[in-house]
PDB file of N, CA and C in Angstrom:
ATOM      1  N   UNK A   1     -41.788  -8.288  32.351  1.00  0.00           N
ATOM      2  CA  UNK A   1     -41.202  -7.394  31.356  1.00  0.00           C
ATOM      3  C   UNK A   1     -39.689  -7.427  31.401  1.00  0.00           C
ATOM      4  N   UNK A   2     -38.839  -7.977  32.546  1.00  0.00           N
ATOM      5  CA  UNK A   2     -37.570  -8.097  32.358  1.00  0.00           C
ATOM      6  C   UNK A   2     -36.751  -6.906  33.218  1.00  0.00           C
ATOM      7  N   UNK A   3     -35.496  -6.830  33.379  1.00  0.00           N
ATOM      8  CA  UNK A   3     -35.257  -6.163  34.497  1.00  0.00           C
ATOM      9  C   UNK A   3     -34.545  -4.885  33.338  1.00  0.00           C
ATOM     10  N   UNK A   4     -34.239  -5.174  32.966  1.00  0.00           N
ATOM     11  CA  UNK A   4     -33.617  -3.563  31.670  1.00  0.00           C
ATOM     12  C   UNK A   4     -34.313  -3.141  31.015  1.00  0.00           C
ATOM     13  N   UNK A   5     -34.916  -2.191  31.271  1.00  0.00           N
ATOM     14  CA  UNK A   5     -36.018  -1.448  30.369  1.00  0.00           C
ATOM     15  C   UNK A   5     -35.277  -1.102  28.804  1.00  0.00           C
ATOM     16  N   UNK A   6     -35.892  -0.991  28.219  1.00  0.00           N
ATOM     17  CA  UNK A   6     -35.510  -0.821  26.743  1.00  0.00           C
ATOM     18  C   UNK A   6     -35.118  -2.072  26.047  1.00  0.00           C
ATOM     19  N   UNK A   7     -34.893  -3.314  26.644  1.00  0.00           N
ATOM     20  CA  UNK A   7     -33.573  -4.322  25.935  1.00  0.00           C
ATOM     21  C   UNK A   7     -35.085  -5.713  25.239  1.00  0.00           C
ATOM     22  N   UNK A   8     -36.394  -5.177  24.949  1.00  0.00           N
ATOM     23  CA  UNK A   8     -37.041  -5.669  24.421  1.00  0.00           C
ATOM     24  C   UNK A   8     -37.764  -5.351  23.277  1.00  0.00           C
ATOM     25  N   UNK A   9     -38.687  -5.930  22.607  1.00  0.00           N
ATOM     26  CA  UNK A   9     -39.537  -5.515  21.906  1.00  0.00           C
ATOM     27  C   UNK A   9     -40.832  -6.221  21.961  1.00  0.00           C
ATOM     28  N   UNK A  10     -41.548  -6.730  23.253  1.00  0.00           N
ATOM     29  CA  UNK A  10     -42.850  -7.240  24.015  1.00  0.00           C
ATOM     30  C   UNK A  10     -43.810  -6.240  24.126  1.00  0.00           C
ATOM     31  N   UNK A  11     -44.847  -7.181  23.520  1.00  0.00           N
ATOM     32  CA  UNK A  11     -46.275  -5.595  23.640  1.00  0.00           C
ATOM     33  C   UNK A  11     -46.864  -5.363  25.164  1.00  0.00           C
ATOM     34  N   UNK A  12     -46.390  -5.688  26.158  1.00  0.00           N
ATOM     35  CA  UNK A  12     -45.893  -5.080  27.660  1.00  0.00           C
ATOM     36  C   UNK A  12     -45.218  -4.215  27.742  1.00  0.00           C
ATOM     37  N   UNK A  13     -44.423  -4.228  26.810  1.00  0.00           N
ATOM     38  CA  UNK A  13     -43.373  -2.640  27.467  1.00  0.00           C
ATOM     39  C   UNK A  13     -43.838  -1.633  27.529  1.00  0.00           C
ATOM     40  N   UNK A  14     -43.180  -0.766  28.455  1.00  0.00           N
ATOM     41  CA  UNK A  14     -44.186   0.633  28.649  1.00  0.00           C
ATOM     42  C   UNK A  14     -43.734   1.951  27.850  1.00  0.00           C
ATOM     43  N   UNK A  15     -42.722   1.634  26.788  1.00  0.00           N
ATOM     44  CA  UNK A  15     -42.672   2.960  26.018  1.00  0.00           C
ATOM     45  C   UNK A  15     -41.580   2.112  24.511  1.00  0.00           C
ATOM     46  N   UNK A  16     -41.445   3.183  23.951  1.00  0.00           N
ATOM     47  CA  UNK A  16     -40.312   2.342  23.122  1.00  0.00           C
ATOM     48  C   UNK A  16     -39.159   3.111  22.613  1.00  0.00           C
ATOM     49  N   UNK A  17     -38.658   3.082  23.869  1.00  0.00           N
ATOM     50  CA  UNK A  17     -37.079   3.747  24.134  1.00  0.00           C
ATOM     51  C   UNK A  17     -36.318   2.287  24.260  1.00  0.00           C
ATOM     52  N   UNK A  18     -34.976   2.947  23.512  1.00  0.00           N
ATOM     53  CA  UNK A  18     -33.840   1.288  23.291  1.00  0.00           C
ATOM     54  C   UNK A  18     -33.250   1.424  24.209  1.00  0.00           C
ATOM     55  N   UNK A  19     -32.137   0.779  24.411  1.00  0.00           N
ATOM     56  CA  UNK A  19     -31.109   0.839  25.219  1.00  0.00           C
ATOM     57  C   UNK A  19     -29.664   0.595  24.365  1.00  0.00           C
ATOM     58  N   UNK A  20     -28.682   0.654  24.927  1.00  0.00           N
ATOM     59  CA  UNK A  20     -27.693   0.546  24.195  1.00  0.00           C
ATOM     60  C   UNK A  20     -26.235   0.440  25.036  1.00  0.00           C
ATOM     61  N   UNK A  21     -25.333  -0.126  24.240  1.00  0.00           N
ATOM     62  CA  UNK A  21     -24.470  -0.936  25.275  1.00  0.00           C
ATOM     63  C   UNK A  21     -23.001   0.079  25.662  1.00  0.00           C
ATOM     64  N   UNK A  22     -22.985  -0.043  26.729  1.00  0.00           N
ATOM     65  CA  UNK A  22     -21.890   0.972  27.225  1.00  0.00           C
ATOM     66  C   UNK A  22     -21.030   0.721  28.551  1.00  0.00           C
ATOM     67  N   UNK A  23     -19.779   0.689  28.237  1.00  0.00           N
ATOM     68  CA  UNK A  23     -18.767   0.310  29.329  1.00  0.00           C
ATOM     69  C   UNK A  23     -17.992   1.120  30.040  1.00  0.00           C
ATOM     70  N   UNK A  24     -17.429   1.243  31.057  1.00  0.00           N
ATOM     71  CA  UNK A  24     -16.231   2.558  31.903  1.00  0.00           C
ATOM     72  C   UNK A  24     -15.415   2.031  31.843  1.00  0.00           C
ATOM     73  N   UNK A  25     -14.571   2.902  31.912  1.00  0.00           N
ATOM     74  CA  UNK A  25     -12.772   2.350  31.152  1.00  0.00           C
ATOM     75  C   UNK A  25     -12.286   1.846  32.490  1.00  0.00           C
ATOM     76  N   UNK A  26     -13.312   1.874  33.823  1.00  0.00           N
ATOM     77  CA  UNK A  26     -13.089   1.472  34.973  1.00  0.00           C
ATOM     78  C   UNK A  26     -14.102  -0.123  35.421  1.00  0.00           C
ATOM     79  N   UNK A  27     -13.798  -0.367  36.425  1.00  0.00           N
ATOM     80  CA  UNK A  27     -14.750  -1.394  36.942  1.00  0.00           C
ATOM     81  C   UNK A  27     -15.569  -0.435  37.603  1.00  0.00           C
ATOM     82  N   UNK A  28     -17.022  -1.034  37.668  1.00  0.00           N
ATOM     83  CA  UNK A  28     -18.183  -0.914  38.614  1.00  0.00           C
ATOM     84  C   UNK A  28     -17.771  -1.783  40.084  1.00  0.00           C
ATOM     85  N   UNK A  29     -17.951  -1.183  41.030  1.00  0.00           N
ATOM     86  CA  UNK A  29     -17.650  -2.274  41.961  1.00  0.00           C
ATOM     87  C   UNK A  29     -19.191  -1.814  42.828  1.00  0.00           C
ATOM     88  N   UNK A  30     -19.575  -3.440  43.039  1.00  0.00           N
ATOM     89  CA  UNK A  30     -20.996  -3.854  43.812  1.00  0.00           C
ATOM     90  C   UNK A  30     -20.619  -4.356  45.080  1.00  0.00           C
ATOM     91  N   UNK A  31     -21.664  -3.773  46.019  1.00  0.00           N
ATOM     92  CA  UNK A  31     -20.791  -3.948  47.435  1.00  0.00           C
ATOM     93  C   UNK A  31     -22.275  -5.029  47.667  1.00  0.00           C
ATOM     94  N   UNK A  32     -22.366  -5.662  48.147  1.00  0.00           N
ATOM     95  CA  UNK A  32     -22.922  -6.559  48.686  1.00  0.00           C
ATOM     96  C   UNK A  32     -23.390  -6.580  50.138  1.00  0.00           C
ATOM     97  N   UNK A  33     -24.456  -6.931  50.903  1.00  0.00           N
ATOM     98  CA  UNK A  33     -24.295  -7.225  52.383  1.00  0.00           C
ATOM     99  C   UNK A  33     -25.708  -7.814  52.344  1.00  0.00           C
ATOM    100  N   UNK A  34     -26.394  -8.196  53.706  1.00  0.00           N
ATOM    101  CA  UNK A  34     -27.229  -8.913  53.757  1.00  0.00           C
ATOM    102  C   UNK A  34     -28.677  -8.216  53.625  1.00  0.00           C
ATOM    103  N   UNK A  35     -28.868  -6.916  53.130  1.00  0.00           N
ATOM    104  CA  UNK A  35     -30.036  -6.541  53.411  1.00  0.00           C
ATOM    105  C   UNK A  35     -30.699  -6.126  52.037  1.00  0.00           C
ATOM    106  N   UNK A  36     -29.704  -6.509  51.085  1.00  0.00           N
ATOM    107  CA  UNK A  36     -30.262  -5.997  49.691  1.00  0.00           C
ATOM    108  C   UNK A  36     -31.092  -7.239  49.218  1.00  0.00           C
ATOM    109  N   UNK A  37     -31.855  -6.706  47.788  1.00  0.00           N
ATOM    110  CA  UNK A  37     -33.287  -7.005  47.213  1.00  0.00           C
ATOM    111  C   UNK A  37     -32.354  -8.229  46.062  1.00  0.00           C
ATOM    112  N   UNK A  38     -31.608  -8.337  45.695  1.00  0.00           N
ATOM    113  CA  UNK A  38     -31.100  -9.247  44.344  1.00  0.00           C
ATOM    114  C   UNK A  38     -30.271  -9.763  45.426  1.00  0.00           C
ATOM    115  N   UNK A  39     -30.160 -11.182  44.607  1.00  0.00           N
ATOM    116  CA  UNK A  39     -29.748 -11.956  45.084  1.00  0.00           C
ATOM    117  C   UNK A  39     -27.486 -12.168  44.894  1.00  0.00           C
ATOM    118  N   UNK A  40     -27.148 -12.218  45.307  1.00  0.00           N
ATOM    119  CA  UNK A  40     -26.092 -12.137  45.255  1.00  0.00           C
ATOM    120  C   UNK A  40     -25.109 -13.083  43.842  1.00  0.00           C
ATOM    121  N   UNK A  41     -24.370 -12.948  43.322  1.00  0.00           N
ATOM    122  CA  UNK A  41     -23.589 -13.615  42.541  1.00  0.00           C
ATOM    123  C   UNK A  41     -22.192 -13.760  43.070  1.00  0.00           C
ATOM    124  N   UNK A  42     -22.283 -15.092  43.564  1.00  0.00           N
ATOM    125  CA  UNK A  42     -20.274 -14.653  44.287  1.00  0.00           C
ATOM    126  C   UNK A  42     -18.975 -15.523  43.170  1.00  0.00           C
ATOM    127  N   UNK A  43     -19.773 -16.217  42.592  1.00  0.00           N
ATOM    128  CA  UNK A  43     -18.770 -17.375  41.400  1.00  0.00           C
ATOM    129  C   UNK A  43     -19.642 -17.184  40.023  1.00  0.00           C
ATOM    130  N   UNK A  44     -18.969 -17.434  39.214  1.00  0.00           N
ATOM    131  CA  UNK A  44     -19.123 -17.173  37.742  1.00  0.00           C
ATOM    132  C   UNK A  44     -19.895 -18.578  37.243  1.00  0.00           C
ATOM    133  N   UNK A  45     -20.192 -19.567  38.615  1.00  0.00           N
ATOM    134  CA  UNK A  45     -21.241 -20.962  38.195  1.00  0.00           C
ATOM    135  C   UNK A  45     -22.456 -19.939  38.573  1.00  0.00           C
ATOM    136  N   UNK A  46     -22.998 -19.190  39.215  1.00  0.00           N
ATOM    137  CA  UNK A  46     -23.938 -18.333  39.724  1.00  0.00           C
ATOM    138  C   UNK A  46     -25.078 -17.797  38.884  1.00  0.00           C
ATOM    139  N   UNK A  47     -24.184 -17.441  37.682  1.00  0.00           N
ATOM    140  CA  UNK A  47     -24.723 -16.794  36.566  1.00  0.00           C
ATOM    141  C   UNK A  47     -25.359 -18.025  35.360  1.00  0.00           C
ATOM    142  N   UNK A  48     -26.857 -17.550  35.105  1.00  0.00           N
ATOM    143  CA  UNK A  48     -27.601 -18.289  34.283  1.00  0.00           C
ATOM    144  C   UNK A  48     -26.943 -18.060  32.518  1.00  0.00           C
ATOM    145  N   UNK A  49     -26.309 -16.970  32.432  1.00  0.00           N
ATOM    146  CA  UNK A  49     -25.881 -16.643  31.086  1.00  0.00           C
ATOM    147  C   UNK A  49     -24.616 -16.123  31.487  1.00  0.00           C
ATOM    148  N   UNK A  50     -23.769 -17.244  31.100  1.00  0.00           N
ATOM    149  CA  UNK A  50     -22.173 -16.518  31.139  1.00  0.00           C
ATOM    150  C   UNK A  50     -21.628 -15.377  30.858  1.00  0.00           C
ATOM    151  N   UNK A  51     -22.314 -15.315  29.811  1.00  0.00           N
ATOM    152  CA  UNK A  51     -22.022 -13.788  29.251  1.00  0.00           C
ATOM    153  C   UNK A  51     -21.648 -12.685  30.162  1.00  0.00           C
ATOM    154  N   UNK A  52     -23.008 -12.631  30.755  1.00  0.00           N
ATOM    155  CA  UNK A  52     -22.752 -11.650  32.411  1.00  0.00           C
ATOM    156  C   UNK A  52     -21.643 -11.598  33.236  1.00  0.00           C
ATOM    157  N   UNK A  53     -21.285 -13.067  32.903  1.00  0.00           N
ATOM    158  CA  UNK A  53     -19.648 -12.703  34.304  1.00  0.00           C
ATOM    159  C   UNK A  53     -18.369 -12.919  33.428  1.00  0.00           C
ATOM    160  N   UNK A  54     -18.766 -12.613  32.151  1.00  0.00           N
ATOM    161  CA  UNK A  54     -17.365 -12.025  31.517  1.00  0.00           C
ATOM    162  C   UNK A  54     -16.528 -10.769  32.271  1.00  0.00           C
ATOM    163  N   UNK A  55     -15.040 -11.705  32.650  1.00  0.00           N
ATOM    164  CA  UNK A  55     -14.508 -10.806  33.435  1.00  0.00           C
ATOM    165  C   UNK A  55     -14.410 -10.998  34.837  1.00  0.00           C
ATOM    166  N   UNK A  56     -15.680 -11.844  35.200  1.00  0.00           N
ATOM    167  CA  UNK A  56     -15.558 -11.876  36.838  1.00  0.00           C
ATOM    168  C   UNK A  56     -14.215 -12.101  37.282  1.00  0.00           C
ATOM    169  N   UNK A  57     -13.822 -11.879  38.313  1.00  0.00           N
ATOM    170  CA  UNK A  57     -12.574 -11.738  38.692  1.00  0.00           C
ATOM    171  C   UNK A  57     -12.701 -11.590  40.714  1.00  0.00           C
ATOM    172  N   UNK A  58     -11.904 -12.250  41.612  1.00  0.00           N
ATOM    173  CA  UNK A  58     -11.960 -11.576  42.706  1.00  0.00           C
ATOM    174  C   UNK A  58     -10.444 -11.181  42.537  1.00  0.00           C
ATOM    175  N   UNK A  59     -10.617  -9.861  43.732  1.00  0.00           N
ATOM    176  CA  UNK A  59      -9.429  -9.390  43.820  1.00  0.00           C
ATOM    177  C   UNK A  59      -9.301  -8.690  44.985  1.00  0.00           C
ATOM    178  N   UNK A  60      -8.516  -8.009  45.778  1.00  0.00           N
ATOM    179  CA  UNK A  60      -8.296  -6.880  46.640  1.00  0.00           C
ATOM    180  C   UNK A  60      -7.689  -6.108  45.869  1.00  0.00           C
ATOM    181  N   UNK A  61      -7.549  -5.945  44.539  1.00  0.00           N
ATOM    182  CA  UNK A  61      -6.886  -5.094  44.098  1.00  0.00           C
ATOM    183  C   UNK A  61      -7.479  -4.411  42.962  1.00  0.00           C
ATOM    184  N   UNK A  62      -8.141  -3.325  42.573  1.00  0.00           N
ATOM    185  CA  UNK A  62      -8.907  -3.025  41.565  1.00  0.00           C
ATOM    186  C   UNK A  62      -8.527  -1.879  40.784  1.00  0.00           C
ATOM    187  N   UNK A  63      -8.334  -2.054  39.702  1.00  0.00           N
ATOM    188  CA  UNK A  63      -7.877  -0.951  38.341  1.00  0.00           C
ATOM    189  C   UNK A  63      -9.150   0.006  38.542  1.00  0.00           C
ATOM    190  N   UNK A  64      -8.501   0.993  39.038  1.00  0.00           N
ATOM    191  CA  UNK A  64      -9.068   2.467  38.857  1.00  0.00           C
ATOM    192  C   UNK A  64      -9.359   2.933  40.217  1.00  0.00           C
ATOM    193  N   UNK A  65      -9.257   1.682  41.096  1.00  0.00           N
ATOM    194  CA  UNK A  65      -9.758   2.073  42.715  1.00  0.00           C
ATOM    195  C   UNK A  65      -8.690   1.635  43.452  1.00  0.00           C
ATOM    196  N   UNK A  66      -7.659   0.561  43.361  1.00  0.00           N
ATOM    197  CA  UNK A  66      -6.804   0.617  43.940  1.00  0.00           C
ATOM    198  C   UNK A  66      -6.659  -0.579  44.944  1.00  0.00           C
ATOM    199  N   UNK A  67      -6.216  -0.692  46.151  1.00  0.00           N
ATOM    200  CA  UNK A  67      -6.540  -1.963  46.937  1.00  0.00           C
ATOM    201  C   UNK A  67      -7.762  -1.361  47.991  1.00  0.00           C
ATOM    202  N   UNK A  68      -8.361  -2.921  47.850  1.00  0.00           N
ATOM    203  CA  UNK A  68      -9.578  -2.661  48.770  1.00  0.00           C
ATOM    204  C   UNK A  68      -9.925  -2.305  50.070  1.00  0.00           C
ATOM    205  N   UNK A  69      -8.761  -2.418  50.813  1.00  0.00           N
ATOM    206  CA  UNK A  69      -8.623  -2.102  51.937  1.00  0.00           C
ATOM    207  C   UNK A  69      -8.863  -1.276  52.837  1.00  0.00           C
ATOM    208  N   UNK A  70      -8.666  -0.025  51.498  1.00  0.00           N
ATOM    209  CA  UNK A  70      -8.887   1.545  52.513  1.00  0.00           C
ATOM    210  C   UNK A  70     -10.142   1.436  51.840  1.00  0.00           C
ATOM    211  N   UNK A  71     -10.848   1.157  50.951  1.00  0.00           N
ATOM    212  CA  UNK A  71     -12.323   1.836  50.780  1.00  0.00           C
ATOM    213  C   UNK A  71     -13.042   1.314  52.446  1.00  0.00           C
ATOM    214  N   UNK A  72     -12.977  -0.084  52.940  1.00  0.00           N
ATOM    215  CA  UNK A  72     -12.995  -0.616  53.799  1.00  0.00           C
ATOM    216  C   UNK A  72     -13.434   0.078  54.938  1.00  0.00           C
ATOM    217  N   UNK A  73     -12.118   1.112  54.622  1.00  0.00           N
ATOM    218  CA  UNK A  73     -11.779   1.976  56.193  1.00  0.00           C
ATOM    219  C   UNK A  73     -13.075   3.442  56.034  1.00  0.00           C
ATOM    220  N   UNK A  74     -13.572   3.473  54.956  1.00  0.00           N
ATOM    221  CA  UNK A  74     -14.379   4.480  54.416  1.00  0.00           C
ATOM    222  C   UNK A  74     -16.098   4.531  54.888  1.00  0.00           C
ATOM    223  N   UNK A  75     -15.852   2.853  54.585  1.00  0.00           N
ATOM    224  CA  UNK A  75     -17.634   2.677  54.998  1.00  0.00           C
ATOM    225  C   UNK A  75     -17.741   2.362  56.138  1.00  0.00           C
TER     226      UNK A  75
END
């Protein structure tokens, strides 16, 4: 059935609620480590549909969070 509920119209789906597209005037930031269930994306060759890593970017420095450093000191 696909991993976003709503973003089909397959007679599998289990209700028929949409979805709809929505952004934060911030970045999402995904922390990564070795014990999670999805598989990691670290380069923008990673991604099967480019689309998705519109934007990818590395940085230590992130608009709205600042440098990465002290979150660092957090976890």
């Amino acid at each position: 059935m696909g991993f976003e509920p709503g973003t089909h119209g397959r007679a599998e789906r289990v209700d028929d609620l949409k979805s709809e597209r929505w952004e934060s005037e911030y970045p999402n930031v995904d922390i990564k480590h070795k014990g999670v269930l999805t598989q990691g994306k670290w380069k923008v060759e990673d991604y099967r549909n480019k689309k998705f890593a519109e934007g990818f970017k590395e940085t230590n420095n992130i608009p709205g969070w600042g440098s990465f450093k002290h979150l660092w000191k957090k976890i």
